[in-house]
C-alpha atoms as a PDB file:
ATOM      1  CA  UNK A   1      93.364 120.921 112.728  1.00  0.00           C
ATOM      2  CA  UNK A   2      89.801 121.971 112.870  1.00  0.00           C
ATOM      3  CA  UNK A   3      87.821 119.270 114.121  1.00  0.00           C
ATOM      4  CA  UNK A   4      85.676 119.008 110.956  1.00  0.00           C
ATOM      5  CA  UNK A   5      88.836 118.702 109.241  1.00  0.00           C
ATOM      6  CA  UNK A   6      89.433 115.024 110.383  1.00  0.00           C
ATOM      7  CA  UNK A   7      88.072 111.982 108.404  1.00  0.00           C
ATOM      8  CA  UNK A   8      87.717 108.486 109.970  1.00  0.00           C
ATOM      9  CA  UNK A   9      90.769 106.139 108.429  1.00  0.00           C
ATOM     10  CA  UNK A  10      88.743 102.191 107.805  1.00  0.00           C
ATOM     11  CA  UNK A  11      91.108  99.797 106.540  1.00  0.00           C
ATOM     12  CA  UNK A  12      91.351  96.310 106.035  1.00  0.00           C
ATOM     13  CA  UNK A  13      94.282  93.982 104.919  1.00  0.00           C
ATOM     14  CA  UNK A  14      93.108  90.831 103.884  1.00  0.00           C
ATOM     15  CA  UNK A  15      96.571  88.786 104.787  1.00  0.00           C
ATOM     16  CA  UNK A  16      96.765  85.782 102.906  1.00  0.00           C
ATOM     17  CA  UNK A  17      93.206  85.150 102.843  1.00  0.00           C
ATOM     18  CA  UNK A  18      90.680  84.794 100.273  1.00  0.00           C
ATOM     19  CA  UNK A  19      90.595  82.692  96.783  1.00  0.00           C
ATOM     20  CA  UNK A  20      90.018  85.102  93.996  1.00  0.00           C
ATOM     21  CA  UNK A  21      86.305  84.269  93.368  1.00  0.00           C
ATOM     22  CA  UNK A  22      85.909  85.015  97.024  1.00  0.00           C
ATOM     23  CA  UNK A  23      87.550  88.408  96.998  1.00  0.00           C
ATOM     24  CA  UNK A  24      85.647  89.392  93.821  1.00  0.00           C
ATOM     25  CA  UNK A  25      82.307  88.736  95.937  1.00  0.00           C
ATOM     26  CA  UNK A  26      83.849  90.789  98.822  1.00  0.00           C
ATOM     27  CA  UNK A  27      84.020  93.285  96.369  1.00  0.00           C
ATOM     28  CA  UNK A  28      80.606  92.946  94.422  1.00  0.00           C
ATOM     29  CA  UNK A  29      78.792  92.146  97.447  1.00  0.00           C
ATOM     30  CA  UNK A  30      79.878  94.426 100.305  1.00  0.00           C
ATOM     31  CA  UNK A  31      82.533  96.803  99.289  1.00  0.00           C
ATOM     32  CA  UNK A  32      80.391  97.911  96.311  1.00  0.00           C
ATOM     33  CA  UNK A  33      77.434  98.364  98.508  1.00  0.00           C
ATOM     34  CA  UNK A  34      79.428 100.688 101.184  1.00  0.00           C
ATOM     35  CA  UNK A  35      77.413 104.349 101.779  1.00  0.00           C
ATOM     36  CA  UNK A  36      79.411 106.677 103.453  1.00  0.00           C
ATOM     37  CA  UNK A  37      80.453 110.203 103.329  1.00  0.00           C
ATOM     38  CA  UNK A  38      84.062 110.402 101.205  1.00  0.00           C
ATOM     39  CA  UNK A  39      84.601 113.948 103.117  1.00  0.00           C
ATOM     40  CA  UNK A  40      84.109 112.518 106.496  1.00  0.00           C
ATOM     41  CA  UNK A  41      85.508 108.580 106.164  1.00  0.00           C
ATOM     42  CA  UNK A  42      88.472 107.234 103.761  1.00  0.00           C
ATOM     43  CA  UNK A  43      88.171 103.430 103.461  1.00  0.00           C
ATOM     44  CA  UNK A  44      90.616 101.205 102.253  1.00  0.00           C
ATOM     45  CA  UNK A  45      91.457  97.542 101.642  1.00  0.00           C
ATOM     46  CA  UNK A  46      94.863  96.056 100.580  1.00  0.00           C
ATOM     47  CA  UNK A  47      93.986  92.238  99.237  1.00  0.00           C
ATOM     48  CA  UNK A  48      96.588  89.839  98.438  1.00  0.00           C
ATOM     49  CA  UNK A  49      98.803  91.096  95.985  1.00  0.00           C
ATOM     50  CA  UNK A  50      98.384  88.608  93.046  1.00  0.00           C
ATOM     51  CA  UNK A  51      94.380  90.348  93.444  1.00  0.00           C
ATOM     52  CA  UNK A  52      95.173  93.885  93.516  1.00  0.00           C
ATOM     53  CA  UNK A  53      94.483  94.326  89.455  1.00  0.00           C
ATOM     54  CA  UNK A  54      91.038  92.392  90.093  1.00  0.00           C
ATOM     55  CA  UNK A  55      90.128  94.361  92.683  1.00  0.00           C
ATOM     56  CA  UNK A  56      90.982  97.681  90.950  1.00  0.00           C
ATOM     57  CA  UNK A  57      88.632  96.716  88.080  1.00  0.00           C
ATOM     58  CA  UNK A  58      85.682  95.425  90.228  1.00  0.00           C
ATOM     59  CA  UNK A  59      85.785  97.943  93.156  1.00  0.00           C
ATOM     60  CA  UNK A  60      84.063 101.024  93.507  1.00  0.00           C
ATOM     61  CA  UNK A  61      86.708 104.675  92.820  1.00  0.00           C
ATOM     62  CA  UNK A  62      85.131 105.121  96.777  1.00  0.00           C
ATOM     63  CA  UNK A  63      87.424 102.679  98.570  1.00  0.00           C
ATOM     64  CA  UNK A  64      90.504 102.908  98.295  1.00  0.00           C
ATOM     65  CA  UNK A  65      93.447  99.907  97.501  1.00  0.00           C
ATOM     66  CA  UNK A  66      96.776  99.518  99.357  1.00  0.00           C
ATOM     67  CA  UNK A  67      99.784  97.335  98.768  1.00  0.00           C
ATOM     68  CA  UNK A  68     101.087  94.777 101.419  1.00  0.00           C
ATOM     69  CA  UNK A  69     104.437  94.967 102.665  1.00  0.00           C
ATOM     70  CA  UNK A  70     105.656  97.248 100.392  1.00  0.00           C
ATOM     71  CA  UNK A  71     109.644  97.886 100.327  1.00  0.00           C
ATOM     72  CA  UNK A  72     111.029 100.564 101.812  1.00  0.00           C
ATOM     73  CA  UNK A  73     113.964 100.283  99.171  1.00  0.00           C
ATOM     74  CA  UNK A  74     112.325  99.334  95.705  1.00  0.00           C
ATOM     75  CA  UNK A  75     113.080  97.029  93.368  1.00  0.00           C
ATOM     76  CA  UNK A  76     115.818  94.386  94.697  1.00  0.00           C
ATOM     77  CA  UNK A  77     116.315  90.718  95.820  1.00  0.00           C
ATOM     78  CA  UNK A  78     114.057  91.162  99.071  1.00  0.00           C
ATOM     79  CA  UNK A  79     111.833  88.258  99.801  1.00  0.00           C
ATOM     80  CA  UNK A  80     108.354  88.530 100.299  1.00  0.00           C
ATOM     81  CA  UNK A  81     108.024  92.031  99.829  1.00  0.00           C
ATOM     82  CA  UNK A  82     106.352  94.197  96.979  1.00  0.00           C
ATOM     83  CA  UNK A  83     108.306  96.728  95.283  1.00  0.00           C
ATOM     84  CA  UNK A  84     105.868 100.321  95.625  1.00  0.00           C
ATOM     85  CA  UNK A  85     106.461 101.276  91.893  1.00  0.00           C
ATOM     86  CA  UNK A  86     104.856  98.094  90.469  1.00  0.00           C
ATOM     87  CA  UNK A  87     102.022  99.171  92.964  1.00  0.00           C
ATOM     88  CA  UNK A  88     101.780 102.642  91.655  1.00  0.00           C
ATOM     89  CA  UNK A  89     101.611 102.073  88.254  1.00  0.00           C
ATOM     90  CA  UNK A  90      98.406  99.915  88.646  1.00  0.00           C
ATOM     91  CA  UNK A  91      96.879 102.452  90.872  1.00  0.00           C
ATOM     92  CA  UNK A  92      97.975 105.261  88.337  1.00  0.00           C
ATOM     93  CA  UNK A  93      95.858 102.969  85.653  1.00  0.00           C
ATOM     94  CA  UNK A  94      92.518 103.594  87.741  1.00  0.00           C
END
């Protein structure tokens, strides 16, 4: 790959933290605010799960949003994990 091929990968999962009001100011008040070249840097954040529809509406179509542990197998009786289709279909609403 052609060296200016390559973009910078920023990421940031936000665990368990965060109350809702305080994720929707991360969002408003420094994710929004982000400059950066889309070509050279991909930036994205995976909040807390319950969030992720928030966070869709509020952030910027810049920065990207990822699902936490995501199951490798789908839908099923698998404790703490997301199934990736009820992740998709949010993302597909964007």
């Amino acid at each position: 790959m052609a060296e200016s091929a390559k973009r910078l990968f920023v990421g940031g999962n936000w665990k368990c933290n965060n109350t809702l009001a305080e994720s929707k100011q991360l969002v408003e008040n420094v994710l929004n605010k982000l400059q950066f070249d889309e070509n050279r840097v991909e930036v994205v954040v995976a909040p807390i799960f319950v969030q992720i529809p928030t966070v869709l509406d509020l952030l910027n179509k810049n920065v990207q949003v990822a699902a936490q542990d995501c199951s490798a197998t789908g839908f099923g009786a698998f404790t703490g994990e997301i199934a990736y289709e009820n992740f998709f279909m949010w993302n597909l609403m964007r």
